[in-house]
Each structure stands twice: as C-alpha cells, then as structure tokens.
C-alpha atoms as a PDB file:
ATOM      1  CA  UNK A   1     -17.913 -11.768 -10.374  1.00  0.00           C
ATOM      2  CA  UNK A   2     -15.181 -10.070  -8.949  1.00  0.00           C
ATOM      3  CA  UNK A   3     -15.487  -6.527  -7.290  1.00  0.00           C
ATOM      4  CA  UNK A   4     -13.314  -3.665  -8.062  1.00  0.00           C
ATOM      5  CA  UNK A   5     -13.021  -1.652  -4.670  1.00  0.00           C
ATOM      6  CA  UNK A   6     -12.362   2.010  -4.972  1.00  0.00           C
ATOM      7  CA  UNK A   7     -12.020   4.835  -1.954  1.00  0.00           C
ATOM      8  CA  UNK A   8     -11.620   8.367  -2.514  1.00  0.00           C
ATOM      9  CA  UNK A   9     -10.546  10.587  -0.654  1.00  0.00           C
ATOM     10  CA  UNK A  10     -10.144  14.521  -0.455  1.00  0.00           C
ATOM     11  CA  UNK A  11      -6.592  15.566   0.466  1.00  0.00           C
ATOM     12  CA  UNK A  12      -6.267  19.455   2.109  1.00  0.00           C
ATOM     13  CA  UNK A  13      -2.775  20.229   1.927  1.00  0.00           C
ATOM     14  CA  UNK A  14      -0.360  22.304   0.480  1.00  0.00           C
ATOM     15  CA  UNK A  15      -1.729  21.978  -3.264  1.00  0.00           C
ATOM     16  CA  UNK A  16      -4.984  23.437  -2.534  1.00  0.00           C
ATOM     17  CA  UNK A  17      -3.858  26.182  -0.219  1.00  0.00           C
ATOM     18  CA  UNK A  18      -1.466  27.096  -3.252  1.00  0.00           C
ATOM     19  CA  UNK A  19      -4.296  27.009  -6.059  1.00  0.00           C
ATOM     20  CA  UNK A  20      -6.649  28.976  -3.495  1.00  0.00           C
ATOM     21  CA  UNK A  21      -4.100  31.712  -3.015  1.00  0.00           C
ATOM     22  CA  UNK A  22      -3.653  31.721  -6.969  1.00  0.00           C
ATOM     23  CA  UNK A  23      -7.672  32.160  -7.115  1.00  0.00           C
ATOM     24  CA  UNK A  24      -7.838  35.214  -4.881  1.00  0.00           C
ATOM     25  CA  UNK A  25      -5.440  37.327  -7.472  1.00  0.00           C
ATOM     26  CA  UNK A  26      -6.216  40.112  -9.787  1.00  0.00           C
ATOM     27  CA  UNK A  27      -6.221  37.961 -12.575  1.00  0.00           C
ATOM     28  CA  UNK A  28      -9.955  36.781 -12.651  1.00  0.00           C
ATOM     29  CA  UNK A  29      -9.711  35.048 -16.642  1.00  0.00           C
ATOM     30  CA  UNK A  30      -7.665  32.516 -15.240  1.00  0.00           C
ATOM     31  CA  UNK A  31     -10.280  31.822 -11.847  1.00  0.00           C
ATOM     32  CA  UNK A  32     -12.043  28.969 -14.015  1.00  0.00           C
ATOM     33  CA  UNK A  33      -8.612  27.046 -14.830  1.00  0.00           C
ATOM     34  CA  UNK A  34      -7.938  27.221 -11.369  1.00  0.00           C
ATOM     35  CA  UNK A  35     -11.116  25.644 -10.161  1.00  0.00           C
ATOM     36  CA  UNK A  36     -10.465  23.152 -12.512  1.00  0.00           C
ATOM     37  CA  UNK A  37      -7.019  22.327 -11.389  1.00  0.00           C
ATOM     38  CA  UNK A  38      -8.067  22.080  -7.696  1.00  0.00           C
ATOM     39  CA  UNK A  39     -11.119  19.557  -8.210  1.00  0.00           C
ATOM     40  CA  UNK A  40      -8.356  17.215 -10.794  1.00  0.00           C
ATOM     41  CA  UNK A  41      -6.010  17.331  -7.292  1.00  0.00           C
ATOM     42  CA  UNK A  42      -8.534  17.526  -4.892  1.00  0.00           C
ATOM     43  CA  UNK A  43      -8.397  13.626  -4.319  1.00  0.00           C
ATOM     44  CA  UNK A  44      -6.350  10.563  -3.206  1.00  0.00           C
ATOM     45  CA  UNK A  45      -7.000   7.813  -5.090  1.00  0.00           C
ATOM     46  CA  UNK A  46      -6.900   4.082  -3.620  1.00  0.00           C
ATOM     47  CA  UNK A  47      -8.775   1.172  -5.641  1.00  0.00           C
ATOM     48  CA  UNK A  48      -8.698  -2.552  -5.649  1.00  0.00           C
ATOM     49  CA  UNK A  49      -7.386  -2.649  -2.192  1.00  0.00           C
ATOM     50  CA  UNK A  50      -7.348  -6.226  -0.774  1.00  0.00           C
ATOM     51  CA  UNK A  51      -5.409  -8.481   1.972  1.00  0.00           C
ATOM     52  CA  UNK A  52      -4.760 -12.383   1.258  1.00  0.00           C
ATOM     53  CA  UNK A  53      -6.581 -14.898   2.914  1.00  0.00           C
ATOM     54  CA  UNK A  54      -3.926 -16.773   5.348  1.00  0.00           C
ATOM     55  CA  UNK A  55      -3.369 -19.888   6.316  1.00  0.00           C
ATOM     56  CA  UNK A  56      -4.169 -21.110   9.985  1.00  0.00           C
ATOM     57  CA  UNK A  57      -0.298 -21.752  11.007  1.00  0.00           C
ATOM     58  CA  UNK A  58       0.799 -18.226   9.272  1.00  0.00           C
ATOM     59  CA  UNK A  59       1.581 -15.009  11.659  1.00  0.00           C
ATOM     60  CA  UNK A  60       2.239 -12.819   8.689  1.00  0.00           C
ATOM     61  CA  UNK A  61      -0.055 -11.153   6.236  1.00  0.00           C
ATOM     62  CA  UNK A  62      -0.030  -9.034   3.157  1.00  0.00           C
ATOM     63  CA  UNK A  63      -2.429  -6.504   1.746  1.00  0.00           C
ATOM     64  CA  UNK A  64      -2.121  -5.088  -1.887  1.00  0.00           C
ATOM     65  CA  UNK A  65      -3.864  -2.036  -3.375  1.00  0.00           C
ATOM     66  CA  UNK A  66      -2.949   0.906  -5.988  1.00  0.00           C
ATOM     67  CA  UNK A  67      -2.258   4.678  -4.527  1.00  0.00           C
ATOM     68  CA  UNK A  68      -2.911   7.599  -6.876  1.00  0.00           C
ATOM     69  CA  UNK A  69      -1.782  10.766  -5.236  1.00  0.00           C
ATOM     70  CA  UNK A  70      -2.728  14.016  -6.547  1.00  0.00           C
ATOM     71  CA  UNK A  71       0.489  15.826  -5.091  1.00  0.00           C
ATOM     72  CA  UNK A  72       4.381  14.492  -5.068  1.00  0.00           C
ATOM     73  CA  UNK A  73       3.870  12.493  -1.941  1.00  0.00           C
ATOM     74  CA  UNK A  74       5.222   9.133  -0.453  1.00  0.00           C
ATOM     75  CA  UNK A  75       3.486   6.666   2.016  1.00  0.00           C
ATOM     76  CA  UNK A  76       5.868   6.130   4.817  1.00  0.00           C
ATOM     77  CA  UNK A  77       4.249   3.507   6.894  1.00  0.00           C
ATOM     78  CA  UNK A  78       1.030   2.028   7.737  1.00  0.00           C
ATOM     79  CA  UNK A  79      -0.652   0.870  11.051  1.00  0.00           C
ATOM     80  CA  UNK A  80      -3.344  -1.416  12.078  1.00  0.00           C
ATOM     81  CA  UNK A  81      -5.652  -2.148  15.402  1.00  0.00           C
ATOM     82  CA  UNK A  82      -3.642  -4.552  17.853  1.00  0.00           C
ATOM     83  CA  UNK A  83      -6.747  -6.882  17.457  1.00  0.00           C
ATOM     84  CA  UNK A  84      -5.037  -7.589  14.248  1.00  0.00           C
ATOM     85  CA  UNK A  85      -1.588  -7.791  14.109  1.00  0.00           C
ATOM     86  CA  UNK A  86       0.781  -7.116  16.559  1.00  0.00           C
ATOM     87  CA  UNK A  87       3.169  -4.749  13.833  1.00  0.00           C
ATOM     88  CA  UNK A  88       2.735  -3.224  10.024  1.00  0.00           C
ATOM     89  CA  UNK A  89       5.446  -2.653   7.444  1.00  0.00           C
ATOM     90  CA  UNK A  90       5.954  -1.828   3.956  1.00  0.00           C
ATOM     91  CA  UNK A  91       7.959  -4.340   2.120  1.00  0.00           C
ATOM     92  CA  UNK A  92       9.073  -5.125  -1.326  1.00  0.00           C
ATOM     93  CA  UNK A  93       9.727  -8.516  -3.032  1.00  0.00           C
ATOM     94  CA  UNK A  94      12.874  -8.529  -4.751  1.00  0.00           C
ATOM     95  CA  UNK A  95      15.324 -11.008  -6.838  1.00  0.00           C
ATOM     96  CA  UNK A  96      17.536 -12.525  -4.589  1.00  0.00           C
ATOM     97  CA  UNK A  97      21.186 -12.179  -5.531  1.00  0.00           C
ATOM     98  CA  UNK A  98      24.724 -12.275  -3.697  1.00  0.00           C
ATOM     99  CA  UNK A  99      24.800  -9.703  -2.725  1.00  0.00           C
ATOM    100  CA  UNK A 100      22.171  -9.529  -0.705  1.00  0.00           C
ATOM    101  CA  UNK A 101      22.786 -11.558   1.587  1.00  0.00           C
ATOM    102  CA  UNK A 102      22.031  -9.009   4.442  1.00  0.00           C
ATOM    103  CA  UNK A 103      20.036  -5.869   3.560  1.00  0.00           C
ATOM    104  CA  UNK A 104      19.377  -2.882   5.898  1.00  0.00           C
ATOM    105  CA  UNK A 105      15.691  -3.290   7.794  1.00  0.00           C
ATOM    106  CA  UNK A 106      14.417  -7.044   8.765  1.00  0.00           C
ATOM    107  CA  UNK A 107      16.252  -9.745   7.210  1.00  0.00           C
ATOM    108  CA  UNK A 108      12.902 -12.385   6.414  1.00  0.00           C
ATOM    109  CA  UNK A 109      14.515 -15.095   4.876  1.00  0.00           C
ATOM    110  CA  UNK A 110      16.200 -16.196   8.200  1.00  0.00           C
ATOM    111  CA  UNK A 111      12.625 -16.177   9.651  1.00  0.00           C
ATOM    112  CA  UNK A 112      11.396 -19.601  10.779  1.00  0.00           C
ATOM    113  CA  UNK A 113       8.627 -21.755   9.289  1.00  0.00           C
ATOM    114  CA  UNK A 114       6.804 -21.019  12.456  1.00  0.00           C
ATOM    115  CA  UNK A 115       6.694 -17.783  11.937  1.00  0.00           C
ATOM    116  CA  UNK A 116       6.008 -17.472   8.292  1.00  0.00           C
ATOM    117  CA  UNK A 117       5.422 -19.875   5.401  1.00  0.00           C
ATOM    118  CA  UNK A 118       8.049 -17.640   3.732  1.00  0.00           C
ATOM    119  CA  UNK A 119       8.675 -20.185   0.538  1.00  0.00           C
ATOM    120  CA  UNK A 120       4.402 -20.704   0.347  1.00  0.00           C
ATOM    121  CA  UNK A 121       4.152 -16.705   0.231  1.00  0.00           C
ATOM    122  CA  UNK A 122       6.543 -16.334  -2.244  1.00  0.00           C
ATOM    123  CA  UNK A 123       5.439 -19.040  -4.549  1.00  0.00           C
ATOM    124  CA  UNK A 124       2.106 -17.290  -4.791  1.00  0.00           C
ATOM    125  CA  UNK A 125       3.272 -13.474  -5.211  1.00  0.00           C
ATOM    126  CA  UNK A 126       5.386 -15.507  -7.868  1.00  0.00           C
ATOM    127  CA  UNK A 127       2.894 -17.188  -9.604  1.00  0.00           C
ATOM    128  CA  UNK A 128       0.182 -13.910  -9.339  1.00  0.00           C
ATOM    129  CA  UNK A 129       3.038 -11.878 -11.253  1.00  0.00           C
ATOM    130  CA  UNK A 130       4.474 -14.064 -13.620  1.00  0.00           C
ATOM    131  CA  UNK A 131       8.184 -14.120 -11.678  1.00  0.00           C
ATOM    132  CA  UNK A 132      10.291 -16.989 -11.602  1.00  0.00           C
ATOM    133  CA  UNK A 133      13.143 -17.432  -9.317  1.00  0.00           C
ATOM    134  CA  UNK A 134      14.428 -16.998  -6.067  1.00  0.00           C
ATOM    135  CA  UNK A 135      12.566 -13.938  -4.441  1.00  0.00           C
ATOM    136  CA  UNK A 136      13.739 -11.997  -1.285  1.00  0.00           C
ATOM    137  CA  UNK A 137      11.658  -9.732   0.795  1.00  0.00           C
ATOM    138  CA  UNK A 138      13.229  -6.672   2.231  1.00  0.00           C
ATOM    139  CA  UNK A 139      11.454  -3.420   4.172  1.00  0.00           C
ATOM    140  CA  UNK A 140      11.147   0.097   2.115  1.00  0.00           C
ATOM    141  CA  UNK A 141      11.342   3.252   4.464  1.00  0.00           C
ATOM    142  CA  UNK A 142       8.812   4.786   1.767  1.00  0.00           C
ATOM    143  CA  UNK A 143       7.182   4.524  -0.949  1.00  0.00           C
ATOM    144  CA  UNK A 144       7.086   7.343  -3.811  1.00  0.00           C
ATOM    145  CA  UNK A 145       3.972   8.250  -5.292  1.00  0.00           C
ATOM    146  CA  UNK A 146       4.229  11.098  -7.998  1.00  0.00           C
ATOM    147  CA  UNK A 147       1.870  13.256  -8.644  1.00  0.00           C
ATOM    148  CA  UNK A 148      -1.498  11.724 -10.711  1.00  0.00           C
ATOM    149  CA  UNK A 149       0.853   8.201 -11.413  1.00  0.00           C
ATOM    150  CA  UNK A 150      -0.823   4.730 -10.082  1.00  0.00           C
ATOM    151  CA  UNK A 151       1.430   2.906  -8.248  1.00  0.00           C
ATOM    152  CA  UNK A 152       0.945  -0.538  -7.774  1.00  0.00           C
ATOM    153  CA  UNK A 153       1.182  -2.428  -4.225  1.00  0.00           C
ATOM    154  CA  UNK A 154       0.851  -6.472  -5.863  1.00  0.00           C
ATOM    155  CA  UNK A 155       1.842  -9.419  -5.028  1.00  0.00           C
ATOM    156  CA  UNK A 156       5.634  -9.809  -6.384  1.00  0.00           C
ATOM    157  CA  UNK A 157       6.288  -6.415  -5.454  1.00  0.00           C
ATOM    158  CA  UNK A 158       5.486  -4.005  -3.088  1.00  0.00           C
ATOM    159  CA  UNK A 159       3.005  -4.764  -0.244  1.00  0.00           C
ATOM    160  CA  UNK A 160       1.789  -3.596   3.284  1.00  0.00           C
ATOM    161  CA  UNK A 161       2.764  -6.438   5.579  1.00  0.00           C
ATOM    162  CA  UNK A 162       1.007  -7.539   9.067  1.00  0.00           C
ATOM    163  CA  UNK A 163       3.675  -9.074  10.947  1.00  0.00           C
ATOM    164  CA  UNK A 164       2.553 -11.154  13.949  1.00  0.00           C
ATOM    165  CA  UNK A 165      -1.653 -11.261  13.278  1.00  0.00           C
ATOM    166  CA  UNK A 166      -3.579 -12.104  16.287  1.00  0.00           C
ATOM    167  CA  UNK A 167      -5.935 -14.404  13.994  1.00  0.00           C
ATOM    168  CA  UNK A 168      -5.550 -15.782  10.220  1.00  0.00           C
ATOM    169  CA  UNK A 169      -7.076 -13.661   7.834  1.00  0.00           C
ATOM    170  CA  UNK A 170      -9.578 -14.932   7.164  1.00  0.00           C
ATOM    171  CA  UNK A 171     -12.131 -14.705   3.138  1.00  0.00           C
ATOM    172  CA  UNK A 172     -15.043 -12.216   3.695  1.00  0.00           C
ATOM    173  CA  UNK A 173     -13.479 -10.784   6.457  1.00  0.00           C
ATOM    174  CA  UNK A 174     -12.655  -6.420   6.227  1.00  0.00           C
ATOM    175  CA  UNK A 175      -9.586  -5.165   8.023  1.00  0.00           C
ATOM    176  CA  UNK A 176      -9.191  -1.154   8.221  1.00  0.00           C
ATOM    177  CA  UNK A 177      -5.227  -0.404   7.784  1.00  0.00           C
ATOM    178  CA  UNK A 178      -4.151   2.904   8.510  1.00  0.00           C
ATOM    179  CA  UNK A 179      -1.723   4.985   5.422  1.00  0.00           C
ATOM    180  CA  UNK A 180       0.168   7.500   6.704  1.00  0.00           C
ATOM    181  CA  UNK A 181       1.511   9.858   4.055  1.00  0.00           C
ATOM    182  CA  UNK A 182       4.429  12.085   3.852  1.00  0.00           C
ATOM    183  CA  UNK A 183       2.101  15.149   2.387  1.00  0.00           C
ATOM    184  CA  UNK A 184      -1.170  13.614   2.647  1.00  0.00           C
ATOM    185  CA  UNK A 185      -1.801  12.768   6.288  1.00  0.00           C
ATOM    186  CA  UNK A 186      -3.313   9.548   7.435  1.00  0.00           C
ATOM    187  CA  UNK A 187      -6.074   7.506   5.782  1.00  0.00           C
ATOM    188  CA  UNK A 188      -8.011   4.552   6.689  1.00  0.00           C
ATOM    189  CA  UNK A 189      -8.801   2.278   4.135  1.00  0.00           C
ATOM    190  CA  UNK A 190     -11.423  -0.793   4.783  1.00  0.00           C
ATOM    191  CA  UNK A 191      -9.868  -3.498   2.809  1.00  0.00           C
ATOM    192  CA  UNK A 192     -11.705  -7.210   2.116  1.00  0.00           C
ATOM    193  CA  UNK A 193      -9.760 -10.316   2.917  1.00  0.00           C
ATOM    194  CA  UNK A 194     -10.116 -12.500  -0.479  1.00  0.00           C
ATOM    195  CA  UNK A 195      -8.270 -15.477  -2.254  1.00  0.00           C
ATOM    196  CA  UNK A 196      -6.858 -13.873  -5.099  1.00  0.00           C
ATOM    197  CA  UNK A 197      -6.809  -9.845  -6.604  1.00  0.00           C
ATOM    198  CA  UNK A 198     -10.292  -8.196  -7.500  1.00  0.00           C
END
C-alpha cells in the first residue's frame, strides 16, 4: 500500500501581517472574511515528498515532492546535513537540443560514470513520466510557486538534487532536506527514501 506523505506548515510573513492589519480597521462586517482568508493562507503545503533509492556506485541523488505556497513565493535552494551529501541543488530535466550544448550553472552531461549513472537516472525519470528522448539536466536559480498552485518536483522534471552523498540512499531510510524560500523562510521536511513515487 503506498503512503501519501503530507507536512504542513504555518508560514508568518507578510500575508498575515497584511490580513491582521486589515482586521484591526473600523470596518468590523468584514472581520469574519478576514479570518477566513488568513486560516486558507495560513499554511505551506508539501505532500508526497520522497528521495530515490540509489545505487551503491552513484554519488548523486534526487528527491521529488509537490510545494503549495499560500503567498507568491519561490524556493531558491535547499540544503542538507554533510552526513549526507556533500552539496544540494535544484535542477530541471529538460529536452536536449543544439543548442544547448552549454547552459549557464553545472553542465551534467560531461559528468563521468563515476560520478553519476547519468544515462541510468535519466532512463528512469523517463520512464516515471512518460518522456522519450534525449534528456539534459541543467540547474534552476529558483523555482516559482504562485500563490495556492501545486507545483510538481517529479522525476522528468524538476527535482532537489544531492550531489556528492556520503552513503547510497538507501529504501526505508528518512533524510531531512532543508527549503529555503524566497517569502517563506526555511523548512525542514523529513522525506522517506523509496523505489518509486508514493
């Protein structure tokens, strides 16, 4: 039975402090639309977080999960414990084409075997999201999240990746990564190491 993991979390920032000021006014009819407003923002939104289990000759990982923000925010990058992997960054697998030969950020397709099975990774973001071709993956500085709109980190797309893990990931095990958000501040999500999505 798979497991559908869900973390909440309350988010203080400029969105409440706005709705509280409109609270304290003169107009009291509108006090219980307000309320309402600020508990329907009131939370971040992360569910079905999870990182793939790695094979033993790998050094990179990837974890996946879906972000619902609450305010116009964007998560910018992500950290983890240096028991874990040695760096973090938010990627994005794209359709390779000429001209992209060399993109700004890390160029991963002249990465060696040893430190990556880049073509294995591929071949299963591929085949969990129905892609077929040659797929490139390039850093994002950011990722937007608009206000009360999922967005998606899956395989095939966009992803948090470990870069350099200290040991294989490894089924059953939890990793905490850090999210640090534009708006939001940071956040620590505890996400499972599995085979395949929840």
């Amino acid at each position: 039975m798979k497991h559908r993991h869900v973390q909440r979390l309350a988010i203080a920032g400029l969105a409440l402090t706005t709705f509280g000021l409109a609270a304290c006014g003169d107009d009291n009819s509108s006090s219980s639309d307000t309320t309402a407003a600020v508990e329907e923002v009131s939370e971040l939104l992360i569910e079905s977080q999870w990182a793939r289990t790695s094979p033993s000759a790998t050094t990179m990982g990837a974890a996946y999960m879906t972000i619902t923000s609450p305010i116009d925010d964007a998560l910018i990058s992500a950290s983890v414990d240096p028991s874990i992997a040695e760096s973090v960054e938010l990627h994005e697998m794209v359709m390779a084409s000429d001209e992209m030969s060399k993109e700004e950020g890390h160029d991963h397709s002249s990465m060696s075997e040893g430190d990556m099975d880049h073509s294995s990774m591929s071949d299963d973001s591929m085949a969990d999201s129905g892609m077929s071709g040659e797929m490139k993956m390039q850093q994002v500085m950011e990722i937007a999240l608009p206000a009360g709109t999922p967005v998606a980190l899956e395989p095939g797309g966009l992803h948090v990746m470990l870069i350099g893990l200290v040991n294989p990931l490894e089924t059953g095990d939890t990793i905490e990564i850090t999210l640090t958000f534009r708006n939001g501040g940071e956040v620590v999500v505890s996400v499972p190491v599995l085979e395949e999505a929840p």
